[in-house]
C-alpha atoms as a PDB file:
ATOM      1  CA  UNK A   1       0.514  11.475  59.916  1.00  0.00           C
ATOM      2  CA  UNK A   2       1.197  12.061  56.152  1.00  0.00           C
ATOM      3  CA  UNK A   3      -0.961  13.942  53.948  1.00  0.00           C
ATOM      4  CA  UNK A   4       0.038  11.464  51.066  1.00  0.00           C
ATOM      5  CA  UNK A   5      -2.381   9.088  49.867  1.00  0.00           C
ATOM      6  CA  UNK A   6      -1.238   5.930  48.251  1.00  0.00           C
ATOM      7  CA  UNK A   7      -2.704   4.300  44.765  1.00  0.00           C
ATOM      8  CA  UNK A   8      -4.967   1.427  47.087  1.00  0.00           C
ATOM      9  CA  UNK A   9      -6.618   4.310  49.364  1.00  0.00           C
ATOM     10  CA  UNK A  10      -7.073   6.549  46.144  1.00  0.00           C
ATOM     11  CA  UNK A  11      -8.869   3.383  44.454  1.00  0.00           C
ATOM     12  CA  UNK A  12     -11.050   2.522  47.595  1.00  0.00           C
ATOM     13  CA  UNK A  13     -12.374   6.144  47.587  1.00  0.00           C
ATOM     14  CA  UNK A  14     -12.929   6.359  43.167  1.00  0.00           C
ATOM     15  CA  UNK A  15     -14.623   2.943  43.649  1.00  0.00           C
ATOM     16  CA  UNK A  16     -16.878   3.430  46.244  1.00  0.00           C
ATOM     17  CA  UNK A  17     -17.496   7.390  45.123  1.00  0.00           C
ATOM     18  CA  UNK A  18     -18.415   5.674  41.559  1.00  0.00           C
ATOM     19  CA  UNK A  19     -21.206   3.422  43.297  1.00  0.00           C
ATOM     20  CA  UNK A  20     -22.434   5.215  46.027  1.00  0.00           C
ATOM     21  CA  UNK A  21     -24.406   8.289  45.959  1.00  0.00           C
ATOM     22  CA  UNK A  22     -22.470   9.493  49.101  1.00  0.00           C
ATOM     23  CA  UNK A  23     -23.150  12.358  51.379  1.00  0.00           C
ATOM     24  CA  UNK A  24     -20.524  11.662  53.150  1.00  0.00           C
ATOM     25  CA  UNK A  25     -16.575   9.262  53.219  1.00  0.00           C
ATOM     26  CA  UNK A  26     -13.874   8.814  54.950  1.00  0.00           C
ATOM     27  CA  UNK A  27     -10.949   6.331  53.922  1.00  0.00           C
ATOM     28  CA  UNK A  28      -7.946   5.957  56.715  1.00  0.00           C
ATOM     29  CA  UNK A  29      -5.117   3.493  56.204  1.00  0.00           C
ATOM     30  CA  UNK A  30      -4.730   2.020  59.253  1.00  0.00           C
ATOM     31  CA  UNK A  31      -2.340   0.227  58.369  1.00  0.00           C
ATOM     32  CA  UNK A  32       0.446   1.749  60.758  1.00  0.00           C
ATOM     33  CA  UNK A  33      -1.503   0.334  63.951  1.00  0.00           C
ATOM     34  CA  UNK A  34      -0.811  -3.482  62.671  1.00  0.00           C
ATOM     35  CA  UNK A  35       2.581  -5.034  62.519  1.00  0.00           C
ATOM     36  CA  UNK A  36       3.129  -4.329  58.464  1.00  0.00           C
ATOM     37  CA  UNK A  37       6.084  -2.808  56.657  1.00  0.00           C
ATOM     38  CA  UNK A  38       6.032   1.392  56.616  1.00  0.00           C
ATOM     39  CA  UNK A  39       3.766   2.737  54.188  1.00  0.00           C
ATOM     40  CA  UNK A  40       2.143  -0.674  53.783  1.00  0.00           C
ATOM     41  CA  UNK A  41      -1.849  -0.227  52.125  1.00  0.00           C
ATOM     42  CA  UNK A  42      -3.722  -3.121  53.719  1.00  0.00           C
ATOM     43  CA  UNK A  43      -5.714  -2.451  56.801  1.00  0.00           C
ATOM     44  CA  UNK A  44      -8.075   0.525  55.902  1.00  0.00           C
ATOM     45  CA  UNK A  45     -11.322   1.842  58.020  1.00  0.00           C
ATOM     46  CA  UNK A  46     -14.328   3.707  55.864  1.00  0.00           C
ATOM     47  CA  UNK A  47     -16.841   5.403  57.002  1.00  0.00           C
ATOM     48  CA  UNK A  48     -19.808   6.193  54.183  1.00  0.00           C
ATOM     49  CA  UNK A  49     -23.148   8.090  54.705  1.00  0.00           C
ATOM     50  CA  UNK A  50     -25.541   7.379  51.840  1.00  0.00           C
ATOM     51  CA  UNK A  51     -29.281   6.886  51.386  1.00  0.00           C
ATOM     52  CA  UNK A  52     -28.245   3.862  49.085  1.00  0.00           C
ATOM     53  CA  UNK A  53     -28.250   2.140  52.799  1.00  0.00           C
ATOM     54  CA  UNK A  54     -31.795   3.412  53.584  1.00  0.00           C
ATOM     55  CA  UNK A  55     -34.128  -0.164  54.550  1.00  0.00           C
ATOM     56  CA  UNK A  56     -30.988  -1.940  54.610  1.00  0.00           C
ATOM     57  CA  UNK A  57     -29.692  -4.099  57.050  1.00  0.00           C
ATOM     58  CA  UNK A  58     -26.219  -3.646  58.337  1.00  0.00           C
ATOM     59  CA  UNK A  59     -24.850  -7.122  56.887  1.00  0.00           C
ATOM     60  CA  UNK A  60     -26.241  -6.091  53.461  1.00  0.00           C
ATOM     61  CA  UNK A  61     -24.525  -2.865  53.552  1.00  0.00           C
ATOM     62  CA  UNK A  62     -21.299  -4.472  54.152  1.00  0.00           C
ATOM     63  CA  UNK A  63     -21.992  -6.839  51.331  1.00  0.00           C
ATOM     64  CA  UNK A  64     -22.687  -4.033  48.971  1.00  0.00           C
ATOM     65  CA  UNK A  65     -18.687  -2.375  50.291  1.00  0.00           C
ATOM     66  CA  UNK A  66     -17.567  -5.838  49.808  1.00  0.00           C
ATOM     67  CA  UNK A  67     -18.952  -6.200  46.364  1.00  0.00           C
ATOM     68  CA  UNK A  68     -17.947  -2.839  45.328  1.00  0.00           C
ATOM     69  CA  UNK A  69     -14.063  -3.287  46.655  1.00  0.00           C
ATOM     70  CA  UNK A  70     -13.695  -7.071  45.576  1.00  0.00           C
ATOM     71  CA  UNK A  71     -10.776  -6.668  43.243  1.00  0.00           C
ATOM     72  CA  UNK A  72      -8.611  -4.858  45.810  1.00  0.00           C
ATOM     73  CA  UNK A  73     -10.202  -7.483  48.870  1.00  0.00           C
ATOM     74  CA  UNK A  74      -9.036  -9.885  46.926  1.00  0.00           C
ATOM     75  CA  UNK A  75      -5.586  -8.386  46.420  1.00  0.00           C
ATOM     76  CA  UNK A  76      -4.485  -5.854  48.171  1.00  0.00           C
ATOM     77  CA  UNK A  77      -6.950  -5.583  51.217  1.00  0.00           C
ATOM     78  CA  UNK A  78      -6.085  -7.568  54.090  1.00  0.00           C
ATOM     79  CA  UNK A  79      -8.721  -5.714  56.623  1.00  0.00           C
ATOM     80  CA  UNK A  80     -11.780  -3.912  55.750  1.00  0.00           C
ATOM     81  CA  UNK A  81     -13.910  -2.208  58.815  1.00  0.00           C
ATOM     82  CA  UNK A  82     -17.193  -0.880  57.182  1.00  0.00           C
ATOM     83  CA  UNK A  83     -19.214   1.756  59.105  1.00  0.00           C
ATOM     84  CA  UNK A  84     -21.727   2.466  56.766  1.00  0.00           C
ATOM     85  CA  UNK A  85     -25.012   5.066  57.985  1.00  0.00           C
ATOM     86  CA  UNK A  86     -27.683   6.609  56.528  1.00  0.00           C
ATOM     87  CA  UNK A  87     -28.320  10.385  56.806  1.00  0.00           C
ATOM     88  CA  UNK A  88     -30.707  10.080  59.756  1.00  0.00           C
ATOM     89  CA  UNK A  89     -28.429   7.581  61.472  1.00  0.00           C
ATOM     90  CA  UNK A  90     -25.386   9.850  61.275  1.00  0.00           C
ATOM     91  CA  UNK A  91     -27.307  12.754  62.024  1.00  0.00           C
ATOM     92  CA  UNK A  92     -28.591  10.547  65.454  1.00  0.00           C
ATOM     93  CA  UNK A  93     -25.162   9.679  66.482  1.00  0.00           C
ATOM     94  CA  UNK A  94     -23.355  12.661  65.589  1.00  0.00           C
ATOM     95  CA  UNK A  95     -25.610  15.741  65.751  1.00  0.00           C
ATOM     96  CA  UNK A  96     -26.050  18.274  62.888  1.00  0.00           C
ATOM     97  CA  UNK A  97     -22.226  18.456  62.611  1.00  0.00           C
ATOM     98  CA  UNK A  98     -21.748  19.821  59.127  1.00  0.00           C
ATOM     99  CA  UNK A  99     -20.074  16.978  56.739  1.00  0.00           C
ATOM    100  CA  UNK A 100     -16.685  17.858  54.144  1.00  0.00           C
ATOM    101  CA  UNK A 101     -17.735  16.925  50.488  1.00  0.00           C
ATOM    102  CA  UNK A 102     -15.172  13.713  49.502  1.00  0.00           C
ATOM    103  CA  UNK A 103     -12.022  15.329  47.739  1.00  0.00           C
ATOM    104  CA  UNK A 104     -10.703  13.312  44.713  1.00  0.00           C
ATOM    105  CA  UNK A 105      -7.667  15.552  44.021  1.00  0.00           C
ATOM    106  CA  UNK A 106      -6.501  19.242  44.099  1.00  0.00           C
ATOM    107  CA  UNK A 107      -2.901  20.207  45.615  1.00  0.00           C
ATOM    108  CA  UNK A 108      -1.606  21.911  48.458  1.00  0.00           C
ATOM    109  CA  UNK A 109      -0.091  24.173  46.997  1.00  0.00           C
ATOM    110  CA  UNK A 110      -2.446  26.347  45.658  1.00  0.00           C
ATOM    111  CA  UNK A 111      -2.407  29.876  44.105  1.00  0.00           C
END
């Protein structure tokens, strides 16, 4: 699996980091499980924890993604799968397991 993000995965995150007060995301390109060409940017999975989905239903939280990402579902997205939980919800299915803070940047290679 490469470290390497490409310029559609880097856009999903920016966009949806813009919108959303997250507490929590997680873009993958899935795009190597579907029959595209290497290093292809079309099938992605997100996962988002925000409060923004608090008395939400789950359709309306998809619509919100969907509204949010429309330029690149209208481009560049061929497959979107949306998990999308509140704090409490997360917290329910996946204990008090401390989250990572979304990372926009930084290199490797550090001093």
């Amino acid at each position: 699996m490469s470290l390497q993000q490409g310029p559609v995965k880097l856009k999903i995150e920016e966009k949806l980091v813009a919108e959303l007060n997250l507490d929590h995301i997680e873009v993958l390109n899935e795009s190597s499980n579907h029959n595209v060409p290497a290093g292809s940017e079309s099938h992605f999975k997100v996962v988002l924890v925000a409060d923004n989905f608090q008395d939400k239903p789950l359709i309306a939280r998809h619509r919100l993604v969907n509204k949010i990402l429309a330029d690149e579902l209208a481009s560049s997205i061929h497959a979107l799968s949306i998990h999308a939980y509140t704090q409490t919800e997360w917290k329910t299915r996946h204990g008090d397991v401390p989250m990572s803070p979304p990372c926009l940047g930084g290199s490797l290679g550090g001093t």
